[in-house]
Protein backbone atom coordinates (compact mmCIF):
# COMPACT_ATOMS: atom_id res chain seq x y z
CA UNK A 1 0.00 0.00 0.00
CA UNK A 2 1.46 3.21 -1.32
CA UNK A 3 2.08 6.76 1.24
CA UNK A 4 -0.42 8.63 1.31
CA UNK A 5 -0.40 11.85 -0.24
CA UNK A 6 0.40 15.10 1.92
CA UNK A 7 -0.52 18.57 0.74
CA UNK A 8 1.66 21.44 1.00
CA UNK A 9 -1.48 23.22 2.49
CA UNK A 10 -1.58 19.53 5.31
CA UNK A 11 2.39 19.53 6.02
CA UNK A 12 2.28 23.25 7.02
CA UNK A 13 -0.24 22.36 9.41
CA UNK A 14 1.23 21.87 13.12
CA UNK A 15 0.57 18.23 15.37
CA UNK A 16 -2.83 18.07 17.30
CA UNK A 17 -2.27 19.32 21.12
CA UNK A 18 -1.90 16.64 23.35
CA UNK A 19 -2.64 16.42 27.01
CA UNK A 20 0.81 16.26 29.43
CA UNK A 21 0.84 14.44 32.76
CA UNK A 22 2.58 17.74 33.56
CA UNK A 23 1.47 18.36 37.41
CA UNK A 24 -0.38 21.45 38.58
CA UNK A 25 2.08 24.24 39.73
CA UNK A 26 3.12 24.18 43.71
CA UNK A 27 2.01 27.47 43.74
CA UNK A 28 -1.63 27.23 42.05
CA UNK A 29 -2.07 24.14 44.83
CA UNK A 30 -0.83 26.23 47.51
CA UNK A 31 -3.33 29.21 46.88
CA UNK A 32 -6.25 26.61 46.39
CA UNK A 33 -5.05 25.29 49.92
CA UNK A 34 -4.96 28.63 51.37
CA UNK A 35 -8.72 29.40 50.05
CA UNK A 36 -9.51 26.25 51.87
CA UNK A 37 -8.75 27.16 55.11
CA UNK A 38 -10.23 30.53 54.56
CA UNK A 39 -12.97 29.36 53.69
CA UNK A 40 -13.31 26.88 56.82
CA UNK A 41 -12.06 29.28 58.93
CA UNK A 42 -14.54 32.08 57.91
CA UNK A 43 -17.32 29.74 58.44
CA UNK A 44 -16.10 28.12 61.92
CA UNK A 45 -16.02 31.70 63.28
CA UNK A 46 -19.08 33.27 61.77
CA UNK A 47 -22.08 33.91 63.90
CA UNK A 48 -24.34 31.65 63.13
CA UNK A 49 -27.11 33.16 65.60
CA UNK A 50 -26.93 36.46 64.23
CA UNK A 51 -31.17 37.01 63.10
CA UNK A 52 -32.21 36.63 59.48
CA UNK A 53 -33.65 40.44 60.00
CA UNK A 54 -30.40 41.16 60.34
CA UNK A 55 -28.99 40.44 56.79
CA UNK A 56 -27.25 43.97 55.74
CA UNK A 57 -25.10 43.19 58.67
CA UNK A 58 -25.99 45.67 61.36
CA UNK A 59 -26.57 45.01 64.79
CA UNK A 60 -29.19 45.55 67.11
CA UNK A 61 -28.02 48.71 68.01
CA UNK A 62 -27.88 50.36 64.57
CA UNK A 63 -31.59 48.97 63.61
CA UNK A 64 -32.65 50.59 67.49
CA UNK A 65 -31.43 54.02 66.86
CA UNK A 66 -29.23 56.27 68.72
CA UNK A 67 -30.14 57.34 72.34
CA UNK A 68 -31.13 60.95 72.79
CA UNK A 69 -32.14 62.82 75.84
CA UNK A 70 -35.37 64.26 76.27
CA UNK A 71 -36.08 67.86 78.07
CA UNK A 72 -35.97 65.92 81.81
CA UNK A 73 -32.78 64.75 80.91
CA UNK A 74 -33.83 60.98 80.72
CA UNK A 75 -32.54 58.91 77.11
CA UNK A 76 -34.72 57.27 75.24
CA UNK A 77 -33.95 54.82 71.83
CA UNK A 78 -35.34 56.27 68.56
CA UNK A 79 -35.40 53.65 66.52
CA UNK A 80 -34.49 54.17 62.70
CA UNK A 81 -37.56 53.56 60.21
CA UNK A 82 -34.85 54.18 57.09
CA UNK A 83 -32.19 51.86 58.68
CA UNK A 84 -35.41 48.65 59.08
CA UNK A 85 -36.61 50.12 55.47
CA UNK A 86 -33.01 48.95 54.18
CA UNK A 87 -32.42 45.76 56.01
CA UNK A 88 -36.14 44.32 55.32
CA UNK A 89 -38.15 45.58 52.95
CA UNK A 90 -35.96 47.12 50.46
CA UNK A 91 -35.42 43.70 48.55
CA UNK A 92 -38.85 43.90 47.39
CA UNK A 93 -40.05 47.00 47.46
CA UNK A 94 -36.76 48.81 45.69
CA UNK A 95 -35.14 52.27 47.65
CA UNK A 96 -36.30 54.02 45.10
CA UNK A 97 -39.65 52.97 46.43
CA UNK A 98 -41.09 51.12 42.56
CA UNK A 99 -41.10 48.25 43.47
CA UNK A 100 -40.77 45.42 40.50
CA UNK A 101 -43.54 45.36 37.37
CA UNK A 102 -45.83 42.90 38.13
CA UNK A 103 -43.94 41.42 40.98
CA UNK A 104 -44.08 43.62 44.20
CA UNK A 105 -46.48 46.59 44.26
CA UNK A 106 -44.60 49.92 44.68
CA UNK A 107 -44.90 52.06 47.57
CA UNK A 108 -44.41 55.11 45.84
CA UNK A 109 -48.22 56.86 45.57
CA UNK A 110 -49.71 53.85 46.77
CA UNK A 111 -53.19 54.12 47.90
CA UNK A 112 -52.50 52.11 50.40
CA UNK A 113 -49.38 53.47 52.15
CA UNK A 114 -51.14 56.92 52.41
CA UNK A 115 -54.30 55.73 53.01
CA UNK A 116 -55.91 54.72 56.76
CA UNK A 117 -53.22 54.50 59.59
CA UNK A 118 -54.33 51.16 61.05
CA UNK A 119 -54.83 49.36 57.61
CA UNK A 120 -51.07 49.89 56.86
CA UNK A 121 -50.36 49.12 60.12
CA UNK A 122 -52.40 45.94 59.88
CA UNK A 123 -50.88 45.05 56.46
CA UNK A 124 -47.20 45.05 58.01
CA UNK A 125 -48.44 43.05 61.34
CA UNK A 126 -50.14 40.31 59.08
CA UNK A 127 -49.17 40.15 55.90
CA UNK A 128 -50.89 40.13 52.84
CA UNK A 129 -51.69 36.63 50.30
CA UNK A 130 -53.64 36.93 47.15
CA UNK A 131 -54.43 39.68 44.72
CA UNK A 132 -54.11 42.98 45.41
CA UNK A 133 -54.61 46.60 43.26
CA UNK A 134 -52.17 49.48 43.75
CA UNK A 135 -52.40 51.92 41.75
CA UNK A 136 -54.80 50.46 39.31
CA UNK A 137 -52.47 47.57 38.35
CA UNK A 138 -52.99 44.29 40.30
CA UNK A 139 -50.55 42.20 41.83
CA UNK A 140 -50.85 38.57 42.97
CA UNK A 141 -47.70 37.63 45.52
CA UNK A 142 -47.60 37.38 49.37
CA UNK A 143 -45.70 39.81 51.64
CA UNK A 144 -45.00 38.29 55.08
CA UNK A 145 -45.67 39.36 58.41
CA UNK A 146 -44.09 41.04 60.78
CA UNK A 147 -45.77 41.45 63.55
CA UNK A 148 -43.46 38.69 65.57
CA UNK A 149 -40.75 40.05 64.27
CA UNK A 150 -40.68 44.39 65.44
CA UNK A 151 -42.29 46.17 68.01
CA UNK A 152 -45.03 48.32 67.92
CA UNK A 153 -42.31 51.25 67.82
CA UNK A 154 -40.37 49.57 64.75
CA UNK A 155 -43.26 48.85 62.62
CA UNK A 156 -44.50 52.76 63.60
CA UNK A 157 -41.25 53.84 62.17
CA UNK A 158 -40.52 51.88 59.23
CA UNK A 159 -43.92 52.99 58.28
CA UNK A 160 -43.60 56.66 59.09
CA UNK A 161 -40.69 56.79 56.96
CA UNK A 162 -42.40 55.12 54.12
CA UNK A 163 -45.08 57.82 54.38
CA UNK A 164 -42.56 60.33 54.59
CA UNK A 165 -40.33 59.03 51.01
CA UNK A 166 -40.80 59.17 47.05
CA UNK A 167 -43.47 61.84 47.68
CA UNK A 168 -46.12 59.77 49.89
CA UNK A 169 -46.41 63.07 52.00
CA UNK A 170 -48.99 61.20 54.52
CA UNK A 171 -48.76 61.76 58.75
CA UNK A 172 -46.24 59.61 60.21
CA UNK A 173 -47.89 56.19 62.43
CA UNK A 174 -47.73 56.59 65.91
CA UNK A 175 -46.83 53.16 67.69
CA UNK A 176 -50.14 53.65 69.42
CA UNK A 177 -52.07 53.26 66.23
CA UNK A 178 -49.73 50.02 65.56
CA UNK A 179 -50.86 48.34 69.15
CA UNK A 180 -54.50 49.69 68.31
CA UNK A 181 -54.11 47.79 64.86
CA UNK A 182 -52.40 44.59 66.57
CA UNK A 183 -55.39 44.77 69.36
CA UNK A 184 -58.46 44.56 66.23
CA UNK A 185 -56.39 41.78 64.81
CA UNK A 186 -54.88 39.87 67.17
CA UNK A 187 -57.41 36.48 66.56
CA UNK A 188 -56.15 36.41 62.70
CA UNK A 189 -53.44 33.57 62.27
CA UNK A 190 -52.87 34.10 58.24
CA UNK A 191 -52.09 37.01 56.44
CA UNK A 192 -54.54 38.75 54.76
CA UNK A 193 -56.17 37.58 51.30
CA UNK A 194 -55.45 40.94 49.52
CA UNK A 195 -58.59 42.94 47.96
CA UNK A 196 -61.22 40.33 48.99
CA UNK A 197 -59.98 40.82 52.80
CA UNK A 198 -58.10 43.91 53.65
CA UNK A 199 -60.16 46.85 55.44
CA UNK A 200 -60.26 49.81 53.53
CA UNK A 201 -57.48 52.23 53.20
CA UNK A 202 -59.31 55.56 52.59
């Protein structure tokens, strides 16, 4: 059987790459090794009890609010509606307040948020579950509770601060009208079913 007959165009051409058994660089292993342990050790000394409410990061003490004094003298905690805004709600809702289309209603000019003091205040205790119209569009998700989650005083500021942003313009929620909310509700064990349940918010 006779050679086969090789181009010029096929002897220019250069041999197929092989594979080596050529080991992996001592250094490349050494800075996988060194990931390793950074990795274990990062997750050996993390706090694993740290709340889920948490999740930006900040502690108790940030969420709470600076002390100030008062005209007797005496400190009390004012807690930060902007700081709970940011480490709960702002997933969903957006800072900029819009929400996502056809996902989570925005906040921005909602009926809802300016609307009657102890409805919003109910919403955030209980949750809502099923349709509900903002703004003339209608969304169909579920927004949990929180009512076991904040005070009355948290859930009055996070919600005075929403009626306060993106031009809501609306009184701010005195933790008073949260317990008076938590008081008419307090036999419900779901969240509300959106439209077909929610009490009005005019």
């Amino acid at each position: 059987m006779s050679d086969p007959q090789i181009s010029a165009q096929e002897a220019r051409e250069n041999a197929d790459p092989e594979e080596a058994t050529n080991p992996v660089p001592l250094p490349l292993l050494g800075i996988a090794a060194l990931l390793i342990a950074f990795g274990i050790a990062y997750i050996s000394w993390a706090d694993i009890d740290s709340p889920s409410a948490w999740g930006d990061g900040r502690g108790s003490g940030e969420l709470v609010g600076a002390k100030n004094a008062t005209a007797g003298g005496a400190a009390h905690a004012k807690v930060d509606g902007g700081a709970l805004f940011a480490s709960m709600c702002v997933a969903c809702h957006q800072a900029s307040g819009q929400g996502l289309p056809g996902v989570f209603p925005p906040l921005a000019g909602s009926e809802w948020v300016r609307g009657k003091d102890t409805t919003v205040a109910a919403i955030l205790l209980h949750g809502i579950n099923g349709q509900l119209t903002v703004k003339g569009n209608v969304y169909n998700g579920a927004m949990p509770s929180f009512g076991e989650q904040l005070s009355d005083e948290q859930i009055a500021a996070v919600l005075s601060y929403i009626r306060s942003q993106w031009g809501n313009a609306a009184s701010p929620i005195t933790t008073e009208t949260v317990a008076v909310a938590r008081e008419a509700n307090k036999a419900r064990t779901g969240a509300f079913a959106g439209d077909k349940e929610l009490p009005p918010h005019d």
